[in-house]
C-alpha atoms as a PDB file:
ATOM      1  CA  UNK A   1      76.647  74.554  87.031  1.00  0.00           C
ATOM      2  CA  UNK A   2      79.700  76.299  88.143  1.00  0.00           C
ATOM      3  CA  UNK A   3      82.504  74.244  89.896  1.00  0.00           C
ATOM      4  CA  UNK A   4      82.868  75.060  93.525  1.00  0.00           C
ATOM      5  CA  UNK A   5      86.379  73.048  93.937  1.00  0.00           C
ATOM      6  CA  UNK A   6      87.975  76.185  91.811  1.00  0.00           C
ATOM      7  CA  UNK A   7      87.524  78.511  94.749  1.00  0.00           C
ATOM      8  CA  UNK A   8      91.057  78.855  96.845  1.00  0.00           C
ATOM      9  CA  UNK A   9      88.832  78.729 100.249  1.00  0.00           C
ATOM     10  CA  UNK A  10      91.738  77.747 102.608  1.00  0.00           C
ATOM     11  CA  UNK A  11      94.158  77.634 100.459  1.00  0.00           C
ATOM     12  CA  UNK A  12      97.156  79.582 101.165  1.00  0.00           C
ATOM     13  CA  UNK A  13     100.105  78.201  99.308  1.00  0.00           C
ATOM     14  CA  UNK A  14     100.755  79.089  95.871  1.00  0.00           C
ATOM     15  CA  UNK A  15     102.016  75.954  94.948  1.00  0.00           C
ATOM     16  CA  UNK A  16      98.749  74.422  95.764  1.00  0.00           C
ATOM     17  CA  UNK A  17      96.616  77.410  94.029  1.00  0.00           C
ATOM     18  CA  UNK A  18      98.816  75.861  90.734  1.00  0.00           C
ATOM     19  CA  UNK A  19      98.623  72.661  91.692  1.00  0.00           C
ATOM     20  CA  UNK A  20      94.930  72.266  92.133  1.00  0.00           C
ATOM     21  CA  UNK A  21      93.660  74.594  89.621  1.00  0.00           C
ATOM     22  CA  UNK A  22      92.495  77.014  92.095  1.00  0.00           C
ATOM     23  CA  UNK A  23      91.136  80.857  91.341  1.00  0.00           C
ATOM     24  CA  UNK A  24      94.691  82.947  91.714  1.00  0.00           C
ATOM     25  CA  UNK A  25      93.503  86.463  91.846  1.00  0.00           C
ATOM     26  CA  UNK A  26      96.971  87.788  90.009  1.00  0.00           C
ATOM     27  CA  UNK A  27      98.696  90.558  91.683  1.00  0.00           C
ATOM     28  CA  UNK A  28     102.395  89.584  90.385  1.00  0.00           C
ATOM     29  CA  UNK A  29     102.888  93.020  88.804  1.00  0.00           C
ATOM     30  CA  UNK A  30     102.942  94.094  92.472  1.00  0.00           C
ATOM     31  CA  UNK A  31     105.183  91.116  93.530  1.00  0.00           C
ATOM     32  CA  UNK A  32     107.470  92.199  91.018  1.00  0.00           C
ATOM     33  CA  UNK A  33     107.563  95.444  91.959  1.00  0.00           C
ATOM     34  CA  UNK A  34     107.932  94.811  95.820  1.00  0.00           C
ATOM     35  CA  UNK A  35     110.629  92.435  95.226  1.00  0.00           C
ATOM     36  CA  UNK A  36     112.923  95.122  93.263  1.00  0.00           C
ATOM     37  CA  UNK A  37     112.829  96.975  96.923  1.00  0.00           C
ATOM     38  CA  UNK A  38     116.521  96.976  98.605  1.00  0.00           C
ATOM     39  CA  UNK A  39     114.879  98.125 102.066  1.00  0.00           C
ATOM     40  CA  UNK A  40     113.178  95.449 104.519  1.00  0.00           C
ATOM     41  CA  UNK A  41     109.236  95.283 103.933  1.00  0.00           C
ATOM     42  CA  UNK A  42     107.075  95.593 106.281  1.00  0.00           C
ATOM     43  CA  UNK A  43     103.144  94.812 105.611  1.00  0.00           C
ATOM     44  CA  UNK A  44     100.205  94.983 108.463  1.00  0.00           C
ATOM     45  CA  UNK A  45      96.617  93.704 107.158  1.00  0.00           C
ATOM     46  CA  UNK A  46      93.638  91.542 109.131  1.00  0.00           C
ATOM     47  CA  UNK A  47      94.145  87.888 109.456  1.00  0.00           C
ATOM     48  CA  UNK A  48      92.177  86.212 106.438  1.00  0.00           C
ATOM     49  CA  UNK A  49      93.550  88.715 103.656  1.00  0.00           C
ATOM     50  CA  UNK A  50      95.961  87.241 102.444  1.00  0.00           C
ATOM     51  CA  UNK A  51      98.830  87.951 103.539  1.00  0.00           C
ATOM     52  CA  UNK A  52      99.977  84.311 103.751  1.00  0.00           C
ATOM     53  CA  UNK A  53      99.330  84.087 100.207  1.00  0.00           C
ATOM     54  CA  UNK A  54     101.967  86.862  99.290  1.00  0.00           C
ATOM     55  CA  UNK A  55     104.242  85.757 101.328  1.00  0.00           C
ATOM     56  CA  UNK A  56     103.767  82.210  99.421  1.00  0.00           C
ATOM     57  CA  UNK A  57     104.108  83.699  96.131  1.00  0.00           C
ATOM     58  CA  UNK A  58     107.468  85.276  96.866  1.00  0.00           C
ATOM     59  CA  UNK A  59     108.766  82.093  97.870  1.00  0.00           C
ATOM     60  CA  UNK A  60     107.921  80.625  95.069  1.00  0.00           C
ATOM     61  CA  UNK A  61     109.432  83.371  92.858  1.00  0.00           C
ATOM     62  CA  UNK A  62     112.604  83.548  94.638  1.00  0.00           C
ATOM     63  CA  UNK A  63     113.357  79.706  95.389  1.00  0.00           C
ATOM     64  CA  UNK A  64     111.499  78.210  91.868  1.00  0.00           C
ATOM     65  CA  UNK A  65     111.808  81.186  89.396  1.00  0.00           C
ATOM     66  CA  UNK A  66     108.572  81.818  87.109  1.00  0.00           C
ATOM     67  CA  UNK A  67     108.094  77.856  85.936  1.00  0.00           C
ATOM     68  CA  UNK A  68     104.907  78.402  88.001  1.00  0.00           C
ATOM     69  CA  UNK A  69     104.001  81.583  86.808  1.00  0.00           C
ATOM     70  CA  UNK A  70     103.180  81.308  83.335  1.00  0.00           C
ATOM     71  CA  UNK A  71      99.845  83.467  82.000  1.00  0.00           C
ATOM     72  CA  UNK A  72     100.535  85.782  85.125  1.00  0.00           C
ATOM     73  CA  UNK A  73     101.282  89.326  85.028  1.00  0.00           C
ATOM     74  CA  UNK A  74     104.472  88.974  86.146  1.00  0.00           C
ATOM     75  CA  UNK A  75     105.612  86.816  82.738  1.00  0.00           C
ATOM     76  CA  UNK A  76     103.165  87.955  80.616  1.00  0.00           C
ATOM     77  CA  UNK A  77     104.101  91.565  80.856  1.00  0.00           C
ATOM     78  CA  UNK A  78     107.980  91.012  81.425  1.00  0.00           C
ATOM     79  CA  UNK A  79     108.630  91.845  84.625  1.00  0.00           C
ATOM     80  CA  UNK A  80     111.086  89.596  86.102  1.00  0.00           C
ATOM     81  CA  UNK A  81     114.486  88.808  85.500  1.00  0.00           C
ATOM     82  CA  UNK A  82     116.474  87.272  88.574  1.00  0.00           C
ATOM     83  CA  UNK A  83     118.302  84.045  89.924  1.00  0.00           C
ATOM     84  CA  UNK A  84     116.950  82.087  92.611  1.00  0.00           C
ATOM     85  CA  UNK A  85     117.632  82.246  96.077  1.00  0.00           C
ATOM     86  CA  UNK A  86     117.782  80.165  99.677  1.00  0.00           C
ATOM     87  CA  UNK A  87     114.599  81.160 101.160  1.00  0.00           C
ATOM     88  CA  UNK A  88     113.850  81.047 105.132  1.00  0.00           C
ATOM     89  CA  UNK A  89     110.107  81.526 105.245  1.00  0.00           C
ATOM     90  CA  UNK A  90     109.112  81.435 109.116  1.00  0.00           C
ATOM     91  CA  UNK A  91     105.854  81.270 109.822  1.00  0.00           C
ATOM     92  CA  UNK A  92     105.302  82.336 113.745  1.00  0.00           C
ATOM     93  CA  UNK A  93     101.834  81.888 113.926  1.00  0.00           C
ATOM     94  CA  UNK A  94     102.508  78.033 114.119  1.00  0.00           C
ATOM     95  CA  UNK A  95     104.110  78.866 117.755  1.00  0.00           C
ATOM     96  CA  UNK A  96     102.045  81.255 118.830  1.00  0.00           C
ATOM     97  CA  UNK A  97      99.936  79.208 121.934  1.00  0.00           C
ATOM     98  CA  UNK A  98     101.764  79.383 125.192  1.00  0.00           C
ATOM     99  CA  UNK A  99     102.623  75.612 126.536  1.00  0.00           C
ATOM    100  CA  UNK A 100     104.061  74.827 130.118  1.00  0.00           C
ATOM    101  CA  UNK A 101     106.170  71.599 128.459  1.00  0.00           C
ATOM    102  CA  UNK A 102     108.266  73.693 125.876  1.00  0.00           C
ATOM    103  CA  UNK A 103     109.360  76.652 126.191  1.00  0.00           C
ATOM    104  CA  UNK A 104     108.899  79.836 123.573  1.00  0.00           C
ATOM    105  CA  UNK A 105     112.641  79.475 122.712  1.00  0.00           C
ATOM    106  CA  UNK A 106     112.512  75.956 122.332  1.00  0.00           C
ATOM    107  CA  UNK A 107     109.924  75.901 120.292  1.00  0.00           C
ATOM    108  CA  UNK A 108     110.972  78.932 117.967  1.00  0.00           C
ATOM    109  CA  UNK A 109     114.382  77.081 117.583  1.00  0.00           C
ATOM    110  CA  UNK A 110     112.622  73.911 116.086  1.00  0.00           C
ATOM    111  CA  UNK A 111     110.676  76.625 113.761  1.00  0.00           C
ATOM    112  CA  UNK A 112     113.791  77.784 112.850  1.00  0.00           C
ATOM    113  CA  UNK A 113     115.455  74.485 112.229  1.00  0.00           C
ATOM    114  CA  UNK A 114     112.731  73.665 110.347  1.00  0.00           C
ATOM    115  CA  UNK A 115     112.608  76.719 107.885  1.00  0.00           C
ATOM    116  CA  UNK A 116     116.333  76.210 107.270  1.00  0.00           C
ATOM    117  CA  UNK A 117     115.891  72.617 106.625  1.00  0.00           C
ATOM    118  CA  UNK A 118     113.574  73.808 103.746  1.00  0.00           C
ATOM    119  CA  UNK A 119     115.848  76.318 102.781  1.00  0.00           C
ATOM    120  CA  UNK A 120     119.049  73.955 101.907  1.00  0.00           C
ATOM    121  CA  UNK A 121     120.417  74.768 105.302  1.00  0.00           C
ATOM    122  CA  UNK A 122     121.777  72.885 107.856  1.00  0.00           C
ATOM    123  CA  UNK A 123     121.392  74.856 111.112  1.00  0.00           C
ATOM    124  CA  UNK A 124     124.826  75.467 113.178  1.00  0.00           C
ATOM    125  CA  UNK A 125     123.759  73.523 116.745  1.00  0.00           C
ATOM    126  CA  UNK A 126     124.181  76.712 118.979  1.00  0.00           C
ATOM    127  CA  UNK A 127     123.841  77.220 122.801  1.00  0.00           C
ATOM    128  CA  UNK A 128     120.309  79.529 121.978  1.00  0.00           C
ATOM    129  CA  UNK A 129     118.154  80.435 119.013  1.00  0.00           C
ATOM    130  CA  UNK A 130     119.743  83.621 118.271  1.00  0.00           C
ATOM    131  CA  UNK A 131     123.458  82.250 118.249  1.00  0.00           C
ATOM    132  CA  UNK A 132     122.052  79.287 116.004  1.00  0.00           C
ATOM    133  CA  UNK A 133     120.893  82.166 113.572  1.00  0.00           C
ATOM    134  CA  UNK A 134     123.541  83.992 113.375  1.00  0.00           C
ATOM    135  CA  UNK A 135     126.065  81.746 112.977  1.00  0.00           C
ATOM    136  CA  UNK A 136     124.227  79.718 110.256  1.00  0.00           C
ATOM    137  CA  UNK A 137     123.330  82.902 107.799  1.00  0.00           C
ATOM    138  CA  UNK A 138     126.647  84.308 108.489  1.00  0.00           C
ATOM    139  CA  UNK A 139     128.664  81.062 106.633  1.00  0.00           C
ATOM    140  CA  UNK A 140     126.247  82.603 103.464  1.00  0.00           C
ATOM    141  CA  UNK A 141     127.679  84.628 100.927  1.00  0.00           C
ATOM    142  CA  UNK A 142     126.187  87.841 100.920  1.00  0.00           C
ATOM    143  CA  UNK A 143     122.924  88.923  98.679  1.00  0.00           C
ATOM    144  CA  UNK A 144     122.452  84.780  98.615  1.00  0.00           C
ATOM    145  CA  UNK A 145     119.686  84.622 100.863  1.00  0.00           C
ATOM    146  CA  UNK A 146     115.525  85.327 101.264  1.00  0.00           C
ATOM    147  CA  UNK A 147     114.194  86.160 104.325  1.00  0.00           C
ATOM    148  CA  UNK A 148     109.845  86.003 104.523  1.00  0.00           C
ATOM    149  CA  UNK A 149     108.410  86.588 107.707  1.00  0.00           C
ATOM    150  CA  UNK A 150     104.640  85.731 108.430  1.00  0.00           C
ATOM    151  CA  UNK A 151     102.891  86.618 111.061  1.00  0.00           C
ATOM    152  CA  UNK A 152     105.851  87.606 113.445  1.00  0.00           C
ATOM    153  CA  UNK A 153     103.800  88.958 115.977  1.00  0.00           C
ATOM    154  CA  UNK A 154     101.001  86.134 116.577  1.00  0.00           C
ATOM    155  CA  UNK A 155     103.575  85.224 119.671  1.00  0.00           C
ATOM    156  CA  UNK A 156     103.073  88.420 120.753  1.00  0.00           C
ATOM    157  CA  UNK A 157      99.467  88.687 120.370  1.00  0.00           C
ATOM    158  CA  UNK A 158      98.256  85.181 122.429  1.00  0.00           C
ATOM    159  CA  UNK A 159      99.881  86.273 125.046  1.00  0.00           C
ATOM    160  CA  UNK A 160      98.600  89.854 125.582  1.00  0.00           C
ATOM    161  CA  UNK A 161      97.058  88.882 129.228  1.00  0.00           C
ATOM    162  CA  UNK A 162     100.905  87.518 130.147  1.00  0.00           C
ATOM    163  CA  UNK A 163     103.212  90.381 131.000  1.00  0.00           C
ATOM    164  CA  UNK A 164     106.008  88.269 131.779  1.00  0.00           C
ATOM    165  CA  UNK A 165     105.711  85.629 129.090  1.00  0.00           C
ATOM    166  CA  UNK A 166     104.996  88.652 126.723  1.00  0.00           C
ATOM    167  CA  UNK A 167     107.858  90.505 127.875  1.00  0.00           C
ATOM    168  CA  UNK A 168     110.251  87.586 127.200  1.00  0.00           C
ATOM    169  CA  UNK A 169     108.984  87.209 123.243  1.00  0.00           C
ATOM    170  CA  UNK A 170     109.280  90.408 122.821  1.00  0.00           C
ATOM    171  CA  UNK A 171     112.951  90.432 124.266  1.00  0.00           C
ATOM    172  CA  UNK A 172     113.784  87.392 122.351  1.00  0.00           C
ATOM    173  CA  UNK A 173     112.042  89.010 119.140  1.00  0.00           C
ATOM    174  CA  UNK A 174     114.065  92.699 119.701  1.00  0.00           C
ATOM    175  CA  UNK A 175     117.511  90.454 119.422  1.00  0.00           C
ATOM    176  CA  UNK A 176     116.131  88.528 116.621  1.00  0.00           C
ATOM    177  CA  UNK A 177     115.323  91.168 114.408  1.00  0.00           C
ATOM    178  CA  UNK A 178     118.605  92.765 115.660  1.00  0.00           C
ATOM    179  CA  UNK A 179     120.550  90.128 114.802  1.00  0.00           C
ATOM    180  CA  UNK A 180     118.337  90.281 110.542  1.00  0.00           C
ATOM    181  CA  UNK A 181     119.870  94.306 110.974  1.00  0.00           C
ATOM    182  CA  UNK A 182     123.545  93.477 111.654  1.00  0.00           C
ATOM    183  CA  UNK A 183     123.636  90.092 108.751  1.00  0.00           C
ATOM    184  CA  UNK A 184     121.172  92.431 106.626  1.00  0.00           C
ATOM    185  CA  UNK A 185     123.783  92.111 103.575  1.00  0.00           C
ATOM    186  CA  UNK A 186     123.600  88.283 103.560  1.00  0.00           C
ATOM    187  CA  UNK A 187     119.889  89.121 102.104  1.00  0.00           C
ATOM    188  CA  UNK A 188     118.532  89.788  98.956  1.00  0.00           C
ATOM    189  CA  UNK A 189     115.089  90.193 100.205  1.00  0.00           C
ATOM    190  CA  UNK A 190     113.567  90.855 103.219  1.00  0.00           C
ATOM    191  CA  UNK A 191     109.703  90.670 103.712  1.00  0.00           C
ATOM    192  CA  UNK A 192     107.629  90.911 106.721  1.00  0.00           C
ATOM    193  CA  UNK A 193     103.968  90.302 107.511  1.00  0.00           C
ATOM    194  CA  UNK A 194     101.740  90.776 110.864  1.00  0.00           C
ATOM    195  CA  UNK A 195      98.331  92.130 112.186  1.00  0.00           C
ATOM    196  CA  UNK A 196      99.892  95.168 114.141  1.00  0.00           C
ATOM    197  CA  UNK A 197     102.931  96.918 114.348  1.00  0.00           C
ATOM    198  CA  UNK A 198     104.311  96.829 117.990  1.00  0.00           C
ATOM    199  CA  UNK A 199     106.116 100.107 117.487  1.00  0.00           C
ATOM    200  CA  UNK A 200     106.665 101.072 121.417  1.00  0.00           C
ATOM    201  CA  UNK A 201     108.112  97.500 122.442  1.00  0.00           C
ATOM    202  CA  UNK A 202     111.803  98.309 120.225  1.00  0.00           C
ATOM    203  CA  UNK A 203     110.961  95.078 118.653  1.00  0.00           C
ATOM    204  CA  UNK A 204     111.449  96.719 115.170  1.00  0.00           C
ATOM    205  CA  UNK A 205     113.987  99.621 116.643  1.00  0.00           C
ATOM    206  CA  UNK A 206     116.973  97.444 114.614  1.00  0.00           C
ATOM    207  CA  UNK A 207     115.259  98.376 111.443  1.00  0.00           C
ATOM    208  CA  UNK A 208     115.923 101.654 111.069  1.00  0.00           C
ATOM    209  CA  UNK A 209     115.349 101.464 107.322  1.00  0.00           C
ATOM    210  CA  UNK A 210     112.600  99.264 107.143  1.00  0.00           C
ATOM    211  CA  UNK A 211     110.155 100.261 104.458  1.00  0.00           C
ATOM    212  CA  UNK A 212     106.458  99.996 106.000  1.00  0.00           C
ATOM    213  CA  UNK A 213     104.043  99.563 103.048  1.00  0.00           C
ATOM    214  CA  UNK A 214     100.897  99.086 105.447  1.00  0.00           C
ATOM    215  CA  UNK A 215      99.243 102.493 104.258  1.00  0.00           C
ATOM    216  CA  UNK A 216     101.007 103.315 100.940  1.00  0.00           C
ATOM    217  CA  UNK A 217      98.553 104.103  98.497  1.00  0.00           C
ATOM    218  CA  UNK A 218     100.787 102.372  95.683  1.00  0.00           C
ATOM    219  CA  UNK A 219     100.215  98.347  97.465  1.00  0.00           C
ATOM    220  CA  UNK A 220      96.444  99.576  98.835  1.00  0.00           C
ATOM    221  CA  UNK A 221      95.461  96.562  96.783  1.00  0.00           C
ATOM    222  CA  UNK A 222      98.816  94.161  97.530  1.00  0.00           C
ATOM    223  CA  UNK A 223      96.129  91.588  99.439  1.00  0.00           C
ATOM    224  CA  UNK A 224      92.234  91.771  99.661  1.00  0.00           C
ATOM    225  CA  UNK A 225      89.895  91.686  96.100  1.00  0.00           C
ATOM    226  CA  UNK A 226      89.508  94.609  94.118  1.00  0.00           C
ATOM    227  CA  UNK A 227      86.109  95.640  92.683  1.00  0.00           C
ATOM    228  CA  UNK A 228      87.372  94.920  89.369  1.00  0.00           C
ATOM    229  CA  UNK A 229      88.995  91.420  90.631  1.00  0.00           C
ATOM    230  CA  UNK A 230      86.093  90.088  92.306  1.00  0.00           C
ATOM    231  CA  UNK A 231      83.926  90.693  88.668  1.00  0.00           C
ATOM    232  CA  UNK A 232      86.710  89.217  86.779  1.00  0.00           C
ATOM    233  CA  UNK A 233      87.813  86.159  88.765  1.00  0.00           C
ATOM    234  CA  UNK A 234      83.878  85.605  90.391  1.00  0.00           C
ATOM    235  CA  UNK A 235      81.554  86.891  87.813  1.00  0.00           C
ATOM    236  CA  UNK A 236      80.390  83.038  86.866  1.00  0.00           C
ATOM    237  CA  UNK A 237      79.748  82.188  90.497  1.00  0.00           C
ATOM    238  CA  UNK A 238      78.102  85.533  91.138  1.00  0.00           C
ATOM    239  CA  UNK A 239      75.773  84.810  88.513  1.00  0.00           C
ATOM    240  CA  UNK A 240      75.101  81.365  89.428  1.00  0.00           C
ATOM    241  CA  UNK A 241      74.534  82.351  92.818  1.00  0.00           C
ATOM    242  CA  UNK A 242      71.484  84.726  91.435  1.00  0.00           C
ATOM    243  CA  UNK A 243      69.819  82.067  89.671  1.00  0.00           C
ATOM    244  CA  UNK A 244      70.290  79.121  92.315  1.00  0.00           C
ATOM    245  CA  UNK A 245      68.606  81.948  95.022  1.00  0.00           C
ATOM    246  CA  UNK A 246      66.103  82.846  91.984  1.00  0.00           C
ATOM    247  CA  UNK A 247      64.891  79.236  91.767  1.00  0.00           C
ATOM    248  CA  UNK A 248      65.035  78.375  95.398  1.00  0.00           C
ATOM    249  CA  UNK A 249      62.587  80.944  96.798  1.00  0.00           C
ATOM    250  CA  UNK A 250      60.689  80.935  93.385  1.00  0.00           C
ATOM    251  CA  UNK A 251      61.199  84.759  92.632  1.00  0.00           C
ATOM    252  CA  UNK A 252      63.223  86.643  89.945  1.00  0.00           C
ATOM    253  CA  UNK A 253      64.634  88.998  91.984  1.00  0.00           C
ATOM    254  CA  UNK A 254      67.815  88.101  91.783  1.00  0.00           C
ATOM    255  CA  UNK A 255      70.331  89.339  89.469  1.00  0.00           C
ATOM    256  CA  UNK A 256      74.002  89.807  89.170  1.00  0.00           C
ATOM    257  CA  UNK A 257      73.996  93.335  89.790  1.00  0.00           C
ATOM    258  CA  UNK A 258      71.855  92.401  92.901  1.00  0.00           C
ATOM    259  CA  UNK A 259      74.522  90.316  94.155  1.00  0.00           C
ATOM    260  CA  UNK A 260      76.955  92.802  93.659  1.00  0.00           C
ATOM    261  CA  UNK A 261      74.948  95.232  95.607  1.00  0.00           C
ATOM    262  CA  UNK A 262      74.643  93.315  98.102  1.00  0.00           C
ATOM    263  CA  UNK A 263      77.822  91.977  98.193  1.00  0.00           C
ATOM    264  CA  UNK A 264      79.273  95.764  98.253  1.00  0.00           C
ATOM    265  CA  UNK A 265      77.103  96.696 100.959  1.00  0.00           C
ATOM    266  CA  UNK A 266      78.122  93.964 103.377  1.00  0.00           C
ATOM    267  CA  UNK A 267      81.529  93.373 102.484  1.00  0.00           C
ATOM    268  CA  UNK A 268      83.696  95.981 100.944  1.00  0.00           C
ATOM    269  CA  UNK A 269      84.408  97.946 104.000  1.00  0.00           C
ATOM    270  CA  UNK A 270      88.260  97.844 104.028  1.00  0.00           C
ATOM    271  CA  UNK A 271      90.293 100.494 102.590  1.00  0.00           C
ATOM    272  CA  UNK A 272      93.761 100.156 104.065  1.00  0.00           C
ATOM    273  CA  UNK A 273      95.943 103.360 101.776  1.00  0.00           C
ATOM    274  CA  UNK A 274      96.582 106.827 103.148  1.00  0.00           C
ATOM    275  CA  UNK A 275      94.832 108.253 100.432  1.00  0.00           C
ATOM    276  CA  UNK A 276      91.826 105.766 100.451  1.00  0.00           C
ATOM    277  CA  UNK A 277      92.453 105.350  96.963  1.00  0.00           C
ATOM    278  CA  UNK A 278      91.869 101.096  97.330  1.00  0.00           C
ATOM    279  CA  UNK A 279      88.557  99.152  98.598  1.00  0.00           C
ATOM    280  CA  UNK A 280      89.080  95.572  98.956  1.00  0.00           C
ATOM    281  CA  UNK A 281      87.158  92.625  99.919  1.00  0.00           C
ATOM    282  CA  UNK A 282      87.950  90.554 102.325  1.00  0.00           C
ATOM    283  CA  UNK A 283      88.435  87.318 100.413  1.00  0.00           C
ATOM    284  CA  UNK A 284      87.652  85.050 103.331  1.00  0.00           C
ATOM    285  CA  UNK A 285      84.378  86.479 103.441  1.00  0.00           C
ATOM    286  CA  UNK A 286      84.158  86.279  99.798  1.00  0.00           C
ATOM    287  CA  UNK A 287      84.787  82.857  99.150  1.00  0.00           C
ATOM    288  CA  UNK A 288      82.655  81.864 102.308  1.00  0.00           C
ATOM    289  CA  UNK A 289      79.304  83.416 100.445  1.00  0.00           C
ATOM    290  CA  UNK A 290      80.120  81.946  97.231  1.00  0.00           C
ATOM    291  CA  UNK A 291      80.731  78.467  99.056  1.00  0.00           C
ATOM    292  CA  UNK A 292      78.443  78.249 101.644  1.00  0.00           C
ATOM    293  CA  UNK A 293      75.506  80.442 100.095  1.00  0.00           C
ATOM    294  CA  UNK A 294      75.965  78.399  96.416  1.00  0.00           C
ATOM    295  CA  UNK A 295      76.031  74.511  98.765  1.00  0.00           C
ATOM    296  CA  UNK A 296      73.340  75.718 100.763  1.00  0.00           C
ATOM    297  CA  UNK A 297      71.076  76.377  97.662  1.00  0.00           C
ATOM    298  CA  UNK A 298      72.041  73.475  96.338  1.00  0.00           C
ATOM    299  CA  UNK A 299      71.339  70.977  99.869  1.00  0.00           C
END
């Protein structure tokens, strides 16, 4: 019987993956290579990808080193050799619901307080968010600091039937990202995740560098499973998953290459590269069959 508490479902940090013995599907070559880029990063993908999970694995990389990485690709084959950095990892989807007893810029200051708390920093107690950003990262010594953005435009999104509350994030986000552009040198890194790409609202018009990855054929497999990773990392719950259904309804139809089948022909619909080079699975979807369909078999 295979072990269902090895599948990551939920899981997002990397720590934990390590921590818990989770199923890391190991894309650190890519990490590495990403992280070698002087250029913000931009990356747009579907909620559930992923994308939470990169942004986890560069913060451990840049604040930890590779003590965590060891039998990944990104040790095994070499491909790191760097210090460790102060990193601000803001994660705006946990302010994302509009409220009536806090304002957005209240709340996005306590965020930010909160990522620089984690970060070694003590925030400079400013008149508004911006100020208190500015004037914290600019007492850094330049190249010192990570920046990882995730999900910077779930404010943005809840609030798409509120033109004036929407029009105030997105003013408040313009000057934020602004104010990344003019301290840009005080970071060594700069990485940022979302669904969409608001690319009429000036949010992003700071960044006139910004390197947008979303549709590059060479990180078409950056988040999302691979073909090849969902036979490596899954092929002894696949196969479990063919017998359990084979003795449940009594039949014999079921095989791994079945599952596969059918596992191709419902879920690996997503190819995100120009040059539609990458299909991917959506791992939430994934790791829901192999939970759910494997425990329901079981019940």
């Amino acid at each position: 019987m295979v072990d269902l508490t090895g599948l990551p479902l939920s899981i997002t940090s990397f720590s934990e993956f390590c921590e818990r013995n989770k199923i890391y599907v190991d894309k650190t070559d890519l990490v590495a290579k990403l992280a070698q880029f002087d250029a913000p990063i931009f990356l747009s993908r579907p909620r559930r990808f992923g994308k939470s999970t990169l942004v986890s694995t560069f913060q451990e990389l840049f604040s930890n080193g590779l003590d965590k990485f060891q039998n990944l690709k990104i040790v095994t084959e070499n491909l790191w050799n760097d210090k460790t950095y102060k990193v601000i990892h803001i994660d705006f989807s946990q302010i994302k619901e509009n409220t009536e007893n806090r304002p957005f810029e209240d709340k996005f200051y306590l965020l930010l307080k909160s990522a620089f708390k984690e970060a070694s920093l003590a925030i400079i107690e400013e008149r508004d968010v911006i100020a208190a950003f500015a004037d914290t990262i600019g007492t850094e010594d330049n190249g010192t600091l990570v920046l990882l953005i995730d999900e910077y435009d779930a404010p943005l999104t809840a609030v798409l039937g509120d033109k004036k509350e929407f029009e105030e994030r997105r003013a408040l986000f313009s000057e934020f990202f602004s104010t990344i552009k003019a301290y840009s040198g005080k970071f060594r890194f700069i990485f940022i995740t979302g669904v969409t790409r608001y690319s009429n609202t000036s949010i992003f018009s700071a960044f006139n560098n910004i390197e947008d990855i979303s549709f590059n054929p060479a990180y078409g497999a950056i988040v999302g499973y691979t073909q090849e990773e969902l036979e490596q990392y899954f092929k002894d719950y696949i196969e479990y998953a063919a017998k359990a259904l084979n003795r449940k309804e009594k039949t014999c139809k079921y095989t791994y290459e079945f599952i596969l089948d059918e596992l191709k022909n419902n879920y690996d619909g997503y190819s995100f590269d120009e040059d539609n080079e990458w299909h991917v699975y959506n791992p939430w979807s994934i790791l829901n069959f192999l939970t759910a369909g494997i425990q329901a078999v079981l019940a």
